[in-house]
C-alpha atoms as a PDB file:
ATOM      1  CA  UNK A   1     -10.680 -70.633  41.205  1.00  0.00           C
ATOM      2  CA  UNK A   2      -9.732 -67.027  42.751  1.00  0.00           C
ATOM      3  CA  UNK A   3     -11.769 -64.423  44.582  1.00  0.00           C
ATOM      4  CA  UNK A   4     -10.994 -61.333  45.262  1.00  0.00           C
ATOM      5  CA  UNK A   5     -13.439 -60.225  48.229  1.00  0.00           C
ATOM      6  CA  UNK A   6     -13.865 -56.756  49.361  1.00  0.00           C
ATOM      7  CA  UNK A   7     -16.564 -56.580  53.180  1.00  0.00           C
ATOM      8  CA  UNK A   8     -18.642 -53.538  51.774  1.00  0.00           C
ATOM      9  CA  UNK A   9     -20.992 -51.040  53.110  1.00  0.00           C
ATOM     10  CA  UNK A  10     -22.917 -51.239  49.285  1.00  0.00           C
ATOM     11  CA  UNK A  11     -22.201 -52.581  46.085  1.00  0.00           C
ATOM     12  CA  UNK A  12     -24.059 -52.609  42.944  1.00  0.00           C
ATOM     13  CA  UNK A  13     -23.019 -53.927  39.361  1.00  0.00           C
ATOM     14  CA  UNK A  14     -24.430 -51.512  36.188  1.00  0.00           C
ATOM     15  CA  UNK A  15     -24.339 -53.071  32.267  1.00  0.00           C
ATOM     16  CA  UNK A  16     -25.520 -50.213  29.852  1.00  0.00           C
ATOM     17  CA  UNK A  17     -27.037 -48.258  32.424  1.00  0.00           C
ATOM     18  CA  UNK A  18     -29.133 -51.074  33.853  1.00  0.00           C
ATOM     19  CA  UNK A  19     -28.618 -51.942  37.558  1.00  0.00           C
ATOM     20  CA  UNK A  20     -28.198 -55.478  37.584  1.00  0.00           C
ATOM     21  CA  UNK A  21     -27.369 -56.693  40.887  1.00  0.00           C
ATOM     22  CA  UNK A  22     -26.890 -54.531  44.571  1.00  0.00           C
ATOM     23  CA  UNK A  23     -26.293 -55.540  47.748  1.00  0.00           C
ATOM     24  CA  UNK A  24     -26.021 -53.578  51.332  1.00  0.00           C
ATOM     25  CA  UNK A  25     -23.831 -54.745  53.722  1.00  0.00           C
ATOM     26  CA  UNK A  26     -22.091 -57.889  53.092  1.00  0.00           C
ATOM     27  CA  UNK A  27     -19.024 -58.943  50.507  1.00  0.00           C
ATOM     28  CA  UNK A  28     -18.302 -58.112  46.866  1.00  0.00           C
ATOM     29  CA  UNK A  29     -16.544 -61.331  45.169  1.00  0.00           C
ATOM     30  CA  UNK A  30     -14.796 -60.496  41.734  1.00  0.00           C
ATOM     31  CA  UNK A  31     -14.209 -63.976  40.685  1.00  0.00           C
ATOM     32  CA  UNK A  32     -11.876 -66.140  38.044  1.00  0.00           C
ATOM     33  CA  UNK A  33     -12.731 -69.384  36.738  1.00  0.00           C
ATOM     34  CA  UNK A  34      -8.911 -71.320  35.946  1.00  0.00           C
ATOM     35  CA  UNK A  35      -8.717 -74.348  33.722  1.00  0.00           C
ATOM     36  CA  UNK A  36     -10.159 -77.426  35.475  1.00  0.00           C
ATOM     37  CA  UNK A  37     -11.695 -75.889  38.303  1.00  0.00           C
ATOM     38  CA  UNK A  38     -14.630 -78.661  39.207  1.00  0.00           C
ATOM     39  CA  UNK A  39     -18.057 -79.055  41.509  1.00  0.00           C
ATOM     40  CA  UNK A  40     -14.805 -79.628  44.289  1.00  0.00           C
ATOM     41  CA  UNK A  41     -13.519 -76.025  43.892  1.00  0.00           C
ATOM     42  CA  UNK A  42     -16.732 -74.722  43.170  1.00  0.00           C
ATOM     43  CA  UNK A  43     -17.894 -75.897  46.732  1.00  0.00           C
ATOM     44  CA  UNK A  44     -15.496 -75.076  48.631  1.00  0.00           C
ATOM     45  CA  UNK A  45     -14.924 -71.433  47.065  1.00  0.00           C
ATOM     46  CA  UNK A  46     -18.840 -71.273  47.851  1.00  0.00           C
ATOM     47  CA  UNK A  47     -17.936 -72.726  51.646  1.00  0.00           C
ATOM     48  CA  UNK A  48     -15.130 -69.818  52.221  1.00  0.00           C
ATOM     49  CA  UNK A  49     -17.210 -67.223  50.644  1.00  0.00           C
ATOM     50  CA  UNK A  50     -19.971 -67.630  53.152  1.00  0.00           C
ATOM     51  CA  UNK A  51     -17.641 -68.953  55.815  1.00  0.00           C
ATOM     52  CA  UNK A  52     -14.770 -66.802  55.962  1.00  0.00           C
ATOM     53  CA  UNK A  53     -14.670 -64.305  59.005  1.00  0.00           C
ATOM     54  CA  UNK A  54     -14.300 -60.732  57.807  1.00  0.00           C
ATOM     55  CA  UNK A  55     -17.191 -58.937  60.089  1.00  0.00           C
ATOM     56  CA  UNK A  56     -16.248 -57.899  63.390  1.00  0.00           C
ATOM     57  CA  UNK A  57     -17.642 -58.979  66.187  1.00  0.00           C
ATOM     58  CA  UNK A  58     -18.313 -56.933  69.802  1.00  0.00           C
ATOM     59  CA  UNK A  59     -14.808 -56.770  70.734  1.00  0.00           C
ATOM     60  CA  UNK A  60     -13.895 -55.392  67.214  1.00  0.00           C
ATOM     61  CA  UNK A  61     -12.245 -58.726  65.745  1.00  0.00           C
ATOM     62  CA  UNK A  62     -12.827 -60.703  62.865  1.00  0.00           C
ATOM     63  CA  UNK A  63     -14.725 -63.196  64.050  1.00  0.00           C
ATOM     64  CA  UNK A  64     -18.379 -63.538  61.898  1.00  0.00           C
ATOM     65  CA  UNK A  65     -18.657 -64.679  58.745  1.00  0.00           C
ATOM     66  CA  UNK A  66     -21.418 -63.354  55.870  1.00  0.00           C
ATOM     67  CA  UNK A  67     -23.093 -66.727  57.135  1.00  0.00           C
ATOM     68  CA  UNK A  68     -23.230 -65.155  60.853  1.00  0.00           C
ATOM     69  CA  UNK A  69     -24.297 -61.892  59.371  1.00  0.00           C
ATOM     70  CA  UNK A  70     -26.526 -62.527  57.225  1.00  0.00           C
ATOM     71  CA  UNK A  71     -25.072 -59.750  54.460  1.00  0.00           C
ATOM     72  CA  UNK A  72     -25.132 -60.009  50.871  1.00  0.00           C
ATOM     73  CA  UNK A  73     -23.229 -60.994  48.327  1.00  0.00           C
ATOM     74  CA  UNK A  74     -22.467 -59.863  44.713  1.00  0.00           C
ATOM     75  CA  UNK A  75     -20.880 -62.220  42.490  1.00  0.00           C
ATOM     76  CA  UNK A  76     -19.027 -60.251  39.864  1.00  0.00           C
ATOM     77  CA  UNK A  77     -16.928 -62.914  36.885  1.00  0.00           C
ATOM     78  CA  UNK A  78     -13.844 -61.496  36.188  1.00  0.00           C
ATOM     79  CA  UNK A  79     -11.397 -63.332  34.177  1.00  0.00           C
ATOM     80  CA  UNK A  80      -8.351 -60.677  34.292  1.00  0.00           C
ATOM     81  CA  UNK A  81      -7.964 -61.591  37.982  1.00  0.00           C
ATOM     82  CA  UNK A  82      -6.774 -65.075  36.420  1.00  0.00           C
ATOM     83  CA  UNK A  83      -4.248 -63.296  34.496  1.00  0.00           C
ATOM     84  CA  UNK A  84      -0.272 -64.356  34.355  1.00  0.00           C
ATOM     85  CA  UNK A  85       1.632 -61.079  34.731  1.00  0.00           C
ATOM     86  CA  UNK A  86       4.759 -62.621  35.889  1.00  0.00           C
ATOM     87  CA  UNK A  87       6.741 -61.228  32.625  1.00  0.00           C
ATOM     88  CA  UNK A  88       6.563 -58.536  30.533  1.00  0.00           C
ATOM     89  CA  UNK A  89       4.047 -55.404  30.183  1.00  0.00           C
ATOM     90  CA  UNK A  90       0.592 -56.634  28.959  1.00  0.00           C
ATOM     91  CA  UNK A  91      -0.899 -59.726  30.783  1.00  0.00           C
ATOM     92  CA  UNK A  92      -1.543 -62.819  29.688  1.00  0.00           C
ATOM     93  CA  UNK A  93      -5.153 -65.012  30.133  1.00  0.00           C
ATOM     94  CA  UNK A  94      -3.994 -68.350  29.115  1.00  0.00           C
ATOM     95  CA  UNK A  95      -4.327 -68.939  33.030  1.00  0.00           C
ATOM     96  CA  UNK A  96      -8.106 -68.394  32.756  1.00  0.00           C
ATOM     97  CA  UNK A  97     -10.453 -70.697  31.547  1.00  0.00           C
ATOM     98  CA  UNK A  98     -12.273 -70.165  28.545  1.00  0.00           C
ATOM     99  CA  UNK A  99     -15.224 -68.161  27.858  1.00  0.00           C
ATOM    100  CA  UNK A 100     -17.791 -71.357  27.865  1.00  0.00           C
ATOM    101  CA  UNK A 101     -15.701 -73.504  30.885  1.00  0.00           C
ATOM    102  CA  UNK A 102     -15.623 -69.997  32.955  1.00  0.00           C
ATOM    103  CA  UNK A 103     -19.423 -69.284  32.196  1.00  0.00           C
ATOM    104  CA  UNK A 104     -20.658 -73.199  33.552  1.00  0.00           C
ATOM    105  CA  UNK A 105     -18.152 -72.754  36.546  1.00  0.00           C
ATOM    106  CA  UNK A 106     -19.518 -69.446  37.606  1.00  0.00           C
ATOM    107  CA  UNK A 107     -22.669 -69.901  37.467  1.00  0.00           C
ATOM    108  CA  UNK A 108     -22.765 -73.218  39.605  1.00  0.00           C
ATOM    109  CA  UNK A 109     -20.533 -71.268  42.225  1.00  0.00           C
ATOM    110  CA  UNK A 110     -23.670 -68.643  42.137  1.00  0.00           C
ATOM    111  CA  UNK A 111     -25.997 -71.877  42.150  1.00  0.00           C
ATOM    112  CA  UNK A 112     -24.315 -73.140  45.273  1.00  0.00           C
ATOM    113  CA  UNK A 113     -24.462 -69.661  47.111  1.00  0.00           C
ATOM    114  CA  UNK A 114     -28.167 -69.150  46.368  1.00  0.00           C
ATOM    115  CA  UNK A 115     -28.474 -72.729  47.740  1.00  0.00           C
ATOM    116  CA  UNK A 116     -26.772 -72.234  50.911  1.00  0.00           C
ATOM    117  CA  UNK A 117     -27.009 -68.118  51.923  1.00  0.00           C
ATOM    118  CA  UNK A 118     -30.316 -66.808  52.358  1.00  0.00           C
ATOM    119  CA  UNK A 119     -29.091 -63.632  53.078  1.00  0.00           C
ATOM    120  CA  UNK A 120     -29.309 -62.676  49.626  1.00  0.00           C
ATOM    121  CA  UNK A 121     -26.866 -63.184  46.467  1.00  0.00           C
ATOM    122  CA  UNK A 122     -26.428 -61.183  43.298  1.00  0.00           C
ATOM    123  CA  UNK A 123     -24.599 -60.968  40.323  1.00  0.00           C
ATOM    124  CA  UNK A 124     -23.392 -58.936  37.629  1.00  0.00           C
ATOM    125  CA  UNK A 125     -23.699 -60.518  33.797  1.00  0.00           C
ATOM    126  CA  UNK A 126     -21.432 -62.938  32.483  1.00  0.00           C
ATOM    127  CA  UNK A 127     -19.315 -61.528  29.596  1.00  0.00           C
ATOM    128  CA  UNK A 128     -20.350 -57.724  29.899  1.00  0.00           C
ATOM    129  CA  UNK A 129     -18.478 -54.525  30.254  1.00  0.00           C
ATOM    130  CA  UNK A 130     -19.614 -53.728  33.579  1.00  0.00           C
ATOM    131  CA  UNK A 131     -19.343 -51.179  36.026  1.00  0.00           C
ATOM    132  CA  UNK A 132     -18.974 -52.437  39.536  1.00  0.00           C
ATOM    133  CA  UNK A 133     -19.006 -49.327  42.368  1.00  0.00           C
ATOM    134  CA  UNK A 134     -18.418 -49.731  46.137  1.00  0.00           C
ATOM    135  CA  UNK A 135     -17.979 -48.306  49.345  1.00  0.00           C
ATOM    136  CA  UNK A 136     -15.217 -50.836  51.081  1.00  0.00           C
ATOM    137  CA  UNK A 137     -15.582 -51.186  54.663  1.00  0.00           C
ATOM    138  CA  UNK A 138     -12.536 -51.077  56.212  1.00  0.00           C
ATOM    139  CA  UNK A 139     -11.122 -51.225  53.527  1.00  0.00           C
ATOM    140  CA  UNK A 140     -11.125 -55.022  54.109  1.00  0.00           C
ATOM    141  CA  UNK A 141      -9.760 -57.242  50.632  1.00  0.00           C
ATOM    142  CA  UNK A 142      -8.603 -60.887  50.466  1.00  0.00           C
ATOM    143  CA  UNK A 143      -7.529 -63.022  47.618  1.00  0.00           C
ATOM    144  CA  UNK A 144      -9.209 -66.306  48.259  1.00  0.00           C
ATOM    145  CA  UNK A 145      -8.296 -69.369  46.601  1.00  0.00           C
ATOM    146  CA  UNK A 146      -9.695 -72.044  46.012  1.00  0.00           C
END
């Protein structure tokens, strides 16, 4: 399992027009569901997503966590960020799981957030051409594995 986190200012995930998930301040998560990820990975991606220190503190530093902050989050599935692009010119998605495994893993790593953060978590939908904008605070981005 991969995440790609961005801290953000504001985020908000469109689908034909629609807004279907926005957050203020807090952490965008485009995430990739890989072949035999399990309630294990799912946990633990859940753990560092609300755990991981990317908000500064009063010195300036990286030292709170969405947990600490209370921000939101907006899940986003995206299965190219599972892609293989070590060869050639077009990337490959054998690396991602497929359709049905990466729609039961995502949404039990959104189940597990909504358990656990109260500060809020949103999504975009599962299998739509979406369009995801942002204003990136910092700009802070980390490729979290899991």
């Amino acid at each position: 399992m991969l995440a790609l986190i961005q801290r953000v200012t504001r985020a908000a995930v469109t689908v034909d027009g629609e807004m279907v998930g926005q957050i203020g301040p807090g952490l965008l998560a485009l995430v990739a569901v890989e072949p035999g990820d399990d309630e294990a990975r799912f946990a633990r991606m859940a753990d560092r997503l609300l755990g991981y220190r990317v908000f500064s503190d009063e010195a300036g530093r990286m030292n709170h966590s969405l947990r600490d902050t209370g921000g939101g989050l907006l899940l986003v599935s995206q299965f190219t960020l599972a892609a293989d692009t070590a060869s050639g010119m077009r990337p490959g998605f054998s690396t991602a799981a497929p359709p049905a495994e990466a729609e039961r893993g995502f949404n039990r790593l959104v189940a597990i957030c909504r358990e656990k953060h109260g500060g809020g978590v949103e999504t975009g939908r599962f299998g739509a051409h979406m369009v995801v904008s942002l204003i990136n605070d910092g700009p802070v981005t980390f490729l979290l594995r899991a």
